[in-house]
N, C-alpha and C. Protein backbone atom coordinates (compact mmCIF):
# COMPACT_ATOMS: atom_id res chain seq x y z
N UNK A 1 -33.55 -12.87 110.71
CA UNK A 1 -33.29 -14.20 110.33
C UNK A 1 -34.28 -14.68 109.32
N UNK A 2 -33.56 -15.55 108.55
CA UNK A 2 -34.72 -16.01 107.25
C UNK A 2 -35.60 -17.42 108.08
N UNK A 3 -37.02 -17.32 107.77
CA UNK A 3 -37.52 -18.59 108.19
C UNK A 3 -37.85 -19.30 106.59
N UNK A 4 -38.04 -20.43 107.25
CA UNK A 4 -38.76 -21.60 106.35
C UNK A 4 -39.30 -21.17 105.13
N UNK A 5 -40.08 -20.00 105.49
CA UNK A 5 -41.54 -19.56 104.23
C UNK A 5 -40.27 -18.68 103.55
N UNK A 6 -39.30 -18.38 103.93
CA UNK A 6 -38.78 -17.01 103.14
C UNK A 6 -37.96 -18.20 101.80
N UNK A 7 -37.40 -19.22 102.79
CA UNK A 7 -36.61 -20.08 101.81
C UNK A 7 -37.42 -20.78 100.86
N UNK A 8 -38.39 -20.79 101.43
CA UNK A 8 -39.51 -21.57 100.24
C UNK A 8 -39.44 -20.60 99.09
N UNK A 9 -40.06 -19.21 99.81
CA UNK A 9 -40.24 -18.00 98.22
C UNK A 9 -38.87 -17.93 97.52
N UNK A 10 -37.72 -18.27 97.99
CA UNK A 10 -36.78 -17.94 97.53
C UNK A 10 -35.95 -19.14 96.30
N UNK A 11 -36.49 -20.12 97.04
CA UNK A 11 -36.26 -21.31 95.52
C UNK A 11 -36.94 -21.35 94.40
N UNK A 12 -38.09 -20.85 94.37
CA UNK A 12 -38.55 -20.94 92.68
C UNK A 12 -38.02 -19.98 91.95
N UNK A 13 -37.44 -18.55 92.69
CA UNK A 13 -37.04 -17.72 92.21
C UNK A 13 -35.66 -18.09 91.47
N UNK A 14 -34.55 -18.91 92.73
CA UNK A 14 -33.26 -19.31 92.03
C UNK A 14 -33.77 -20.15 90.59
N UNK A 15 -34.99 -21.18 91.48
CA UNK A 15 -34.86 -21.89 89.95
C UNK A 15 -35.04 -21.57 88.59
N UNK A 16 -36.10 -20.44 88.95
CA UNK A 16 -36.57 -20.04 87.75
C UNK A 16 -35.00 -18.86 87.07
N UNK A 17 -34.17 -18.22 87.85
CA UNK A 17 -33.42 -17.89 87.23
C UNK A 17 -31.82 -18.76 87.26
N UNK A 18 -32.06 -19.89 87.29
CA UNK A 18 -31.47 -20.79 86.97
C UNK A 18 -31.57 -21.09 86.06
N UNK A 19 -32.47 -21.33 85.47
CA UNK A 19 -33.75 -22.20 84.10
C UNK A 19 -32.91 -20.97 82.73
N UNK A 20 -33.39 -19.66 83.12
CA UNK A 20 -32.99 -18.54 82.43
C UNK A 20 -31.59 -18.56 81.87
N UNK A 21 -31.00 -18.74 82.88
CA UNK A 21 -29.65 -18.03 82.61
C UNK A 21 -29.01 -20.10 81.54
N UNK A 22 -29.39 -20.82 81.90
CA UNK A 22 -29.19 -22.38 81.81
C UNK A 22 -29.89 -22.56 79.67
N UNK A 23 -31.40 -21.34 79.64
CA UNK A 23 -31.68 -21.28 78.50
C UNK A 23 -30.86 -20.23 77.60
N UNK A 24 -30.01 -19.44 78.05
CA UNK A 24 -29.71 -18.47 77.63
C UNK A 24 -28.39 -19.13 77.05
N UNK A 25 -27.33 -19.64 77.69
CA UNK A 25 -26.16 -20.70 77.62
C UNK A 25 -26.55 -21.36 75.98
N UNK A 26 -27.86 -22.42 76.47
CA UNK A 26 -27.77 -23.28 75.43
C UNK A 26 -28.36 -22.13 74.31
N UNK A 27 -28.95 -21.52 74.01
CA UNK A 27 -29.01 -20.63 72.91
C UNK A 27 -27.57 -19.98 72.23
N UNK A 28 -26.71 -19.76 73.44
CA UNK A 28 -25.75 -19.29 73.04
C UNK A 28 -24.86 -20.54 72.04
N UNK A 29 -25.03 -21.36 72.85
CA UNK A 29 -23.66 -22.48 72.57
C UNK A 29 -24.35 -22.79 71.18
N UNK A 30 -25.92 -22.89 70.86
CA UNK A 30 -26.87 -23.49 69.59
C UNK A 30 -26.24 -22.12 68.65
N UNK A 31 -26.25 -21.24 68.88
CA UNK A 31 -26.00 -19.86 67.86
C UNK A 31 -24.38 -20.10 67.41
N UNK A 32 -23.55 -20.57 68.35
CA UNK A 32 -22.17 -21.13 67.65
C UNK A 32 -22.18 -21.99 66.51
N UNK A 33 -22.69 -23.30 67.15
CA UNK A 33 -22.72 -24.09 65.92
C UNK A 33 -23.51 -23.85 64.37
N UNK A 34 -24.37 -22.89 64.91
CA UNK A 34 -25.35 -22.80 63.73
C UNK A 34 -24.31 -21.18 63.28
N UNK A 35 -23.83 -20.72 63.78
CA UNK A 35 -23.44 -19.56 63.48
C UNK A 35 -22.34 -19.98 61.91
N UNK A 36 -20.93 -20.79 63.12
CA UNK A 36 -20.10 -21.52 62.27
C UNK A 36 -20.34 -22.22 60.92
N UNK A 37 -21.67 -22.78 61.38
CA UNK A 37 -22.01 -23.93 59.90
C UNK A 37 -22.66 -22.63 58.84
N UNK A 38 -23.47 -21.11 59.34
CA UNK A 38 -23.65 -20.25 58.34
C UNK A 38 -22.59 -19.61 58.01
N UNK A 39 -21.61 -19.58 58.60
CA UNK A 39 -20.44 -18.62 58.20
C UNK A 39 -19.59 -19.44 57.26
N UNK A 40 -19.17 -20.65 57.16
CA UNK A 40 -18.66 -21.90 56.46
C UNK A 40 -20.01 -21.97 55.13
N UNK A 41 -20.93 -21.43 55.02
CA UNK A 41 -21.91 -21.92 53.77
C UNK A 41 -21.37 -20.19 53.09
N UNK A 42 -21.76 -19.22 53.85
CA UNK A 42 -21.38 -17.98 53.42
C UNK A 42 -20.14 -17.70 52.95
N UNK A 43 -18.91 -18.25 53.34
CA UNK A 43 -18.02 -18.42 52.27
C UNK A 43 -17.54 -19.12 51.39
N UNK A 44 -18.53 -20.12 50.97
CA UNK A 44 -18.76 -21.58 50.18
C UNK A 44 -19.88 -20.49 49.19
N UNK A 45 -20.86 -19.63 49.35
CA UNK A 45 -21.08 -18.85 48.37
C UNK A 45 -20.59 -17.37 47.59
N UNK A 46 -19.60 -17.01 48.60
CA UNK A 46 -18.46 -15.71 48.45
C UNK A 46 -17.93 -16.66 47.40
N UNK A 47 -17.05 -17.74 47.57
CA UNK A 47 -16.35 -18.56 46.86
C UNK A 47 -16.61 -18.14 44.88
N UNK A 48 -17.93 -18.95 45.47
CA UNK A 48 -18.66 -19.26 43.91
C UNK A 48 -18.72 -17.81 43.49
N UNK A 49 -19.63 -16.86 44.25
CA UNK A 49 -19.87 -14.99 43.27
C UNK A 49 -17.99 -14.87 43.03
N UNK A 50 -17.22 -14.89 43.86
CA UNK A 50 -16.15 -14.63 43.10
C UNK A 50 -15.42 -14.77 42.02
N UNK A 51 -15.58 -16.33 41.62
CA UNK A 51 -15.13 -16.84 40.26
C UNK A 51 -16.31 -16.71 39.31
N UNK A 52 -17.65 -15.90 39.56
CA UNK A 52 -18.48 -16.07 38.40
C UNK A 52 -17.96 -14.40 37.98
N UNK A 53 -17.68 -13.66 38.97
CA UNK A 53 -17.84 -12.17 38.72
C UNK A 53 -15.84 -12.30 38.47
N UNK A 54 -15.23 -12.95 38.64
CA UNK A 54 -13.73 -12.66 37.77
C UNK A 54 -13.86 -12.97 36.43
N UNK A 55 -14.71 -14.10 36.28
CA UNK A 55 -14.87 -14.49 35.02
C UNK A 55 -15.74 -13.30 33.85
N UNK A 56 -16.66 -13.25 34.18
CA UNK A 56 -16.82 -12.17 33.54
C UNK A 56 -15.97 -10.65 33.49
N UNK A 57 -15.22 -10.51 35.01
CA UNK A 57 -14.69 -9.11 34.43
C UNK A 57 -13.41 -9.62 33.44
N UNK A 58 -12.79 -10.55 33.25
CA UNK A 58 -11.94 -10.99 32.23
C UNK A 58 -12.27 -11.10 31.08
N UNK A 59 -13.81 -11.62 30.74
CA UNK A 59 -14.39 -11.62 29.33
C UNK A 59 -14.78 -9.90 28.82
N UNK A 60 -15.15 -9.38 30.08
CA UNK A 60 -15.45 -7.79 29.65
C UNK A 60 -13.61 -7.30 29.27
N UNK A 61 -13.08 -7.55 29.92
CA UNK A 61 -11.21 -7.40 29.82
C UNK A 61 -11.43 -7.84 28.47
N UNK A 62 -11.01 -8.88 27.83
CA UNK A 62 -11.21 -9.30 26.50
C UNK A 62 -11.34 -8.70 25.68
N UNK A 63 -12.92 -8.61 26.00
CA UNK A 63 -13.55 -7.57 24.48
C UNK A 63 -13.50 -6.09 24.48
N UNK A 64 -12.79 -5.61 25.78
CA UNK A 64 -12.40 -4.06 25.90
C UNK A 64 -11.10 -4.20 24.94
N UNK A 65 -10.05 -5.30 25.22
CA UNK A 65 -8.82 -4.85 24.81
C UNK A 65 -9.27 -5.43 23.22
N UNK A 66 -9.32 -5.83 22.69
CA UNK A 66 -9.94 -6.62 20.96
C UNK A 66 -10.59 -4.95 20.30
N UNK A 67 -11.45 -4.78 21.25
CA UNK A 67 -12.08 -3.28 20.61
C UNK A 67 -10.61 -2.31 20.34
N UNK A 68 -10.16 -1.73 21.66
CA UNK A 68 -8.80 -0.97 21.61
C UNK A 68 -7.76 -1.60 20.91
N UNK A 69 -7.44 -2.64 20.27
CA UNK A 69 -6.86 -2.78 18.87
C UNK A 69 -7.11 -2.51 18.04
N UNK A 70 -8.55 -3.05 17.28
CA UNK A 70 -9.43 -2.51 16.75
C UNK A 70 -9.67 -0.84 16.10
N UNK A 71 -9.56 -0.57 17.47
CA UNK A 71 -9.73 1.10 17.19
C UNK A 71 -7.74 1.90 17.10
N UNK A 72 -7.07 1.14 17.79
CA UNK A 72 -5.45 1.51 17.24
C UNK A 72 -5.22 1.44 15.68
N UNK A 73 -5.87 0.11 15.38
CA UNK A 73 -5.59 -0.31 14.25
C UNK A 73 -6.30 0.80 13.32
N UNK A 74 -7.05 0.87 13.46
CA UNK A 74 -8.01 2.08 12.54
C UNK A 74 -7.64 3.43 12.60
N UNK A 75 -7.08 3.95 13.65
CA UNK A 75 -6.71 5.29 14.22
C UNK A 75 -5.51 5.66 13.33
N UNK A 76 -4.35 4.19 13.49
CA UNK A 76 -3.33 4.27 12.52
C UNK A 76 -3.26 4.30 11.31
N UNK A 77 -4.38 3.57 10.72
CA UNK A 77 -4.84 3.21 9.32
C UNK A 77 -4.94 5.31 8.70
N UNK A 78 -5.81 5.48 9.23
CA UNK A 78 -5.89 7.25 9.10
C UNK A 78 -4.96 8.08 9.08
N UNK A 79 -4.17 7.78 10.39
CA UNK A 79 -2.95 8.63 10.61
C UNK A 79 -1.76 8.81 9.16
N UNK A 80 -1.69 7.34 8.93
CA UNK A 80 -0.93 7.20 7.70
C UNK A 80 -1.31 7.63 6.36
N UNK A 81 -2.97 7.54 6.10
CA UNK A 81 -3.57 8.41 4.77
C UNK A 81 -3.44 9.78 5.12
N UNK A 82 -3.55 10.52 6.15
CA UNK A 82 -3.09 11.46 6.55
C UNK A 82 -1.51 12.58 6.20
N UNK A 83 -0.52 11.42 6.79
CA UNK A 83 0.12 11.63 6.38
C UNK A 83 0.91 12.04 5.07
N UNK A 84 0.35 11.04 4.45
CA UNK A 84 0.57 10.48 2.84
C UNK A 84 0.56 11.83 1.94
N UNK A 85 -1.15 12.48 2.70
CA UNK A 85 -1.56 13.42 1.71
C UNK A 85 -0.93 14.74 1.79
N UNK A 86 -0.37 14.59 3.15
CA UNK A 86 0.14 16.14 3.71
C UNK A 86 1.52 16.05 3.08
N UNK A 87 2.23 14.70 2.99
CA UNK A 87 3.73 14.85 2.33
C UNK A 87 3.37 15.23 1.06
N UNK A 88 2.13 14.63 0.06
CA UNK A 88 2.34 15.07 -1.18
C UNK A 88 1.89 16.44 -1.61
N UNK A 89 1.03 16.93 -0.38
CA UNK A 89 1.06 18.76 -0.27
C UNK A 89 2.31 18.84 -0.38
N UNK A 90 3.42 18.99 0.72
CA UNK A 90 4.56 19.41 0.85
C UNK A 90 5.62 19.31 0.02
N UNK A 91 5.82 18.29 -1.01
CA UNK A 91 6.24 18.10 -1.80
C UNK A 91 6.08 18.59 -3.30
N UNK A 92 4.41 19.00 -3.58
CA UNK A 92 3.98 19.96 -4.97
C UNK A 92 4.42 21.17 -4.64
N UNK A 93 4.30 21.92 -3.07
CA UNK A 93 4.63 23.13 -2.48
C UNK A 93 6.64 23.46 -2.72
N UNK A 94 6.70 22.10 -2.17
CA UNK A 94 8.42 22.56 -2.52
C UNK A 94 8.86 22.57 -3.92
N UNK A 95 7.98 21.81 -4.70
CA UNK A 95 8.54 21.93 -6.45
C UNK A 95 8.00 22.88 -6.98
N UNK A 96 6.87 23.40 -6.60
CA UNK A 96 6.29 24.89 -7.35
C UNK A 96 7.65 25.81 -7.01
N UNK A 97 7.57 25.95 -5.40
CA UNK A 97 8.51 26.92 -5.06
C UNK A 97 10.01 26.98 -6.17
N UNK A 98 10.41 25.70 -5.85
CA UNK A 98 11.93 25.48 -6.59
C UNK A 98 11.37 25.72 -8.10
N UNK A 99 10.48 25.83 -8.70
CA UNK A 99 10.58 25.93 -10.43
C UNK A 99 10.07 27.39 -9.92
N UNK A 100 9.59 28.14 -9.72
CA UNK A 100 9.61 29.96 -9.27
C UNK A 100 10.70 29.67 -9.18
N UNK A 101 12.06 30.03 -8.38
CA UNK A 101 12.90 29.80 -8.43
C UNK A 101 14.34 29.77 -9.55
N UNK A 102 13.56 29.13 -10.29
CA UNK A 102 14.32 28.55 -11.89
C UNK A 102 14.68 27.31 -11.41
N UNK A 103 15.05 26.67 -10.55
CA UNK A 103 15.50 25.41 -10.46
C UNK A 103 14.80 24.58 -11.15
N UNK A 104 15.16 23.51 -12.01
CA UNK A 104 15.26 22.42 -12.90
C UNK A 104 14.16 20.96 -12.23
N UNK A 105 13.20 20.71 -12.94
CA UNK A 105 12.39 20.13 -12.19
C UNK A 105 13.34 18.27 -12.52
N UNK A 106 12.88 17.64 -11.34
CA UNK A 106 13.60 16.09 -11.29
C UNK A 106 13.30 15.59 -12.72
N UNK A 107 12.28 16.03 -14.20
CA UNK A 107 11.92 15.30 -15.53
C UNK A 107 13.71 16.19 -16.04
N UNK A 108 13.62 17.64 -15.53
CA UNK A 108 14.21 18.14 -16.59
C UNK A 108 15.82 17.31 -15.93
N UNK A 109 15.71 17.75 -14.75
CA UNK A 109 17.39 16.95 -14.33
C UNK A 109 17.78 15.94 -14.88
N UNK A 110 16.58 14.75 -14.48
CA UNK A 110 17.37 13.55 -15.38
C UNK A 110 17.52 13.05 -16.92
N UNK A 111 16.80 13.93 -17.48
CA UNK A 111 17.00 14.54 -18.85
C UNK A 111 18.49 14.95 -19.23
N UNK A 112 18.56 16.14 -18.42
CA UNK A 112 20.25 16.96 -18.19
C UNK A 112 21.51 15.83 -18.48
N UNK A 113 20.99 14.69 -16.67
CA UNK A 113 21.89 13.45 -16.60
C UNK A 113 21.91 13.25 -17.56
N UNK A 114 21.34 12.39 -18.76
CA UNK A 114 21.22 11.57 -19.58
C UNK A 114 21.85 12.00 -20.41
N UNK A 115 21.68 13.31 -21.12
CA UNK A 115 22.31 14.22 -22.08
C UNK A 115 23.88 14.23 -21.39
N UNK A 116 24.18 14.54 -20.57
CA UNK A 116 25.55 14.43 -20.12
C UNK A 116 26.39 12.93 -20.13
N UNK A 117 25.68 12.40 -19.64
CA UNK A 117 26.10 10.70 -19.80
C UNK A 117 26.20 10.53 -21.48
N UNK A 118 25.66 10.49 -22.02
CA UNK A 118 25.41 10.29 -23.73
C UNK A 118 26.82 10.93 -24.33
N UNK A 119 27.06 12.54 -23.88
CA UNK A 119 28.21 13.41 -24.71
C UNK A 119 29.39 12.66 -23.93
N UNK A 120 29.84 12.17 -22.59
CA UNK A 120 30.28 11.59 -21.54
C UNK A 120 31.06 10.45 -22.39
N UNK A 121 30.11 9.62 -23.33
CA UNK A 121 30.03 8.11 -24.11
C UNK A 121 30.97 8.40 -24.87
N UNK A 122 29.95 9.19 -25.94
CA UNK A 122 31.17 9.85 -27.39
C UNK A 122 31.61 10.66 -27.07
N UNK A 123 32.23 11.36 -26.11
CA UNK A 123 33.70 11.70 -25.49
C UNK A 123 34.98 10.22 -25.64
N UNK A 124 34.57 9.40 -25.06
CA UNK A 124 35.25 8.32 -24.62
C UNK A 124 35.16 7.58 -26.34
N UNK A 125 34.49 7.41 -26.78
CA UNK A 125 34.36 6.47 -27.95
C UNK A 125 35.11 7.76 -28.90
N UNK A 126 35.83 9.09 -28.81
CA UNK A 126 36.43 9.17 -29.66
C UNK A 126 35.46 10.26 -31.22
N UNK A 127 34.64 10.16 -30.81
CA UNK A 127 33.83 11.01 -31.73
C UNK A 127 33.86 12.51 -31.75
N UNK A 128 33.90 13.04 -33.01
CA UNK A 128 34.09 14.69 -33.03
C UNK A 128 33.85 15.40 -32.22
N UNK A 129 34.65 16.56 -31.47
CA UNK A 129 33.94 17.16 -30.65
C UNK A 129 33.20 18.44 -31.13
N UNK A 130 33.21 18.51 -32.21
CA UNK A 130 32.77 19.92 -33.42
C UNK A 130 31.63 19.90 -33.62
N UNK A 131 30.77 18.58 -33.39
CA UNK A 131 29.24 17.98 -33.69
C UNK A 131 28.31 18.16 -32.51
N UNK A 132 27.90 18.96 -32.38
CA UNK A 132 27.17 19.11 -31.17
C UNK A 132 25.86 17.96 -31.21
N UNK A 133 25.38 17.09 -30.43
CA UNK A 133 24.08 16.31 -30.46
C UNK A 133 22.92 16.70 -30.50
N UNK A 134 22.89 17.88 -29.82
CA UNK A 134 21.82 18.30 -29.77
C UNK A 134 21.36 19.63 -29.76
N UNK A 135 21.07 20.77 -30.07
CA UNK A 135 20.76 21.94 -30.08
C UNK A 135 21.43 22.37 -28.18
N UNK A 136 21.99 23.36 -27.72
CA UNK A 136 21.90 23.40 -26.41
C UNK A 136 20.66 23.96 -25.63
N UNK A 137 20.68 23.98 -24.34
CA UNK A 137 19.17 24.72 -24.17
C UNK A 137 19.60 25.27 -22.85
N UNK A 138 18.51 26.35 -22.38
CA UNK A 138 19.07 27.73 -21.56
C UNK A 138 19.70 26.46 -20.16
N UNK A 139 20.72 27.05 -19.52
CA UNK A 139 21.14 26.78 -18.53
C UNK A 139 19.67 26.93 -17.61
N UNK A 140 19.66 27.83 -17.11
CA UNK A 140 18.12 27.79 -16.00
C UNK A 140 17.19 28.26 -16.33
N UNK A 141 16.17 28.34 -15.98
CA UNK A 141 14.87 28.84 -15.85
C UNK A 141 14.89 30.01 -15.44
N UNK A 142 14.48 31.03 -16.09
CA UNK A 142 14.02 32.29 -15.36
C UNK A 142 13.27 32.25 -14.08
N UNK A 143 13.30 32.63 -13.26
CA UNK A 143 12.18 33.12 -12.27
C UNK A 143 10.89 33.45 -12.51
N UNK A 144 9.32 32.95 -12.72
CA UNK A 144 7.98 33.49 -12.94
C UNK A 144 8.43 35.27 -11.36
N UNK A 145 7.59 36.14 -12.34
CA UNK A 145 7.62 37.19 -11.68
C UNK A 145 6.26 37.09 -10.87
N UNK A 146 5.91 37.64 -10.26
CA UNK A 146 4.67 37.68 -9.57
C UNK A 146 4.38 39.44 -9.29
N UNK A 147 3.04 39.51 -9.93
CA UNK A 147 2.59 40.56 -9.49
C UNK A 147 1.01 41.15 -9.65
């Protein structure tokens, strides 16, 4: 059986872990409110780094895409002198070839035209056909030989 003295030792003990468990509570319930009011400031500064750091990755966006025009624009600028020079290779290459050949270079053709259009005229206007205009000259070009 408990006497007197045991209940005596035994109340400072409840109290004191009364006191404990009573400080432990209000720490807890104090760590809510203070928790809440840091968690409410912590995304009141998430907030702000977010719109400073979109803002800049949009200005870095910006001047990435301005550069990559920039550099399209220039890339193309080349591509086309490029081009230019390789058609007018390809084009001295195909007229060498065609005059080897004998074929009639585009001065002498529209020369040809002209001379034909002209006899074409005084055909039609009725003029002698016994009068030649002009000396004739070889139908084609020989072939350059190569060797």
């Amino acid at each position: 059986m408990a006497t007197k003295d045991d209940d005596k030792k035994a109340d400072p003990i409840k109290d004191s872990a009364q006191q404990i468990w009573l400080a432990g509570l209000g720490a807890f319930a104090k760590m809510q409110q203070e928790g809440s009011k840091a968690f409410e400031a912590l995304v009141k500064d998430g907030a702000g780094m977010q719109k400073k750091t979109q803002q800049a990755a949009e200005e870095t966006l910006a001047q990435a895409q301005s550069r990559m025009a920039g550099l399209a624009s220039e890339l193309g600028t080349k591509t086309a002198a490029g081009w230019g020079k390789l058609e007018n290779i390809f084009e001295e290459r195909v007229a060498r070839a065609l005059a080897n050949l004998g074929y009639p270079s585009i001065e002498e053709f529209n020369a040809l035209r002209e001379r034909v259009e002209a006899l074409e005229a005084r055909l039609q206007a009725g003029a002698p056909q016994d009068e030649p205009a002009e000396p004739p000259r070889p139908r084609r070009r020989t072939p350059r030989s190569e060797g």
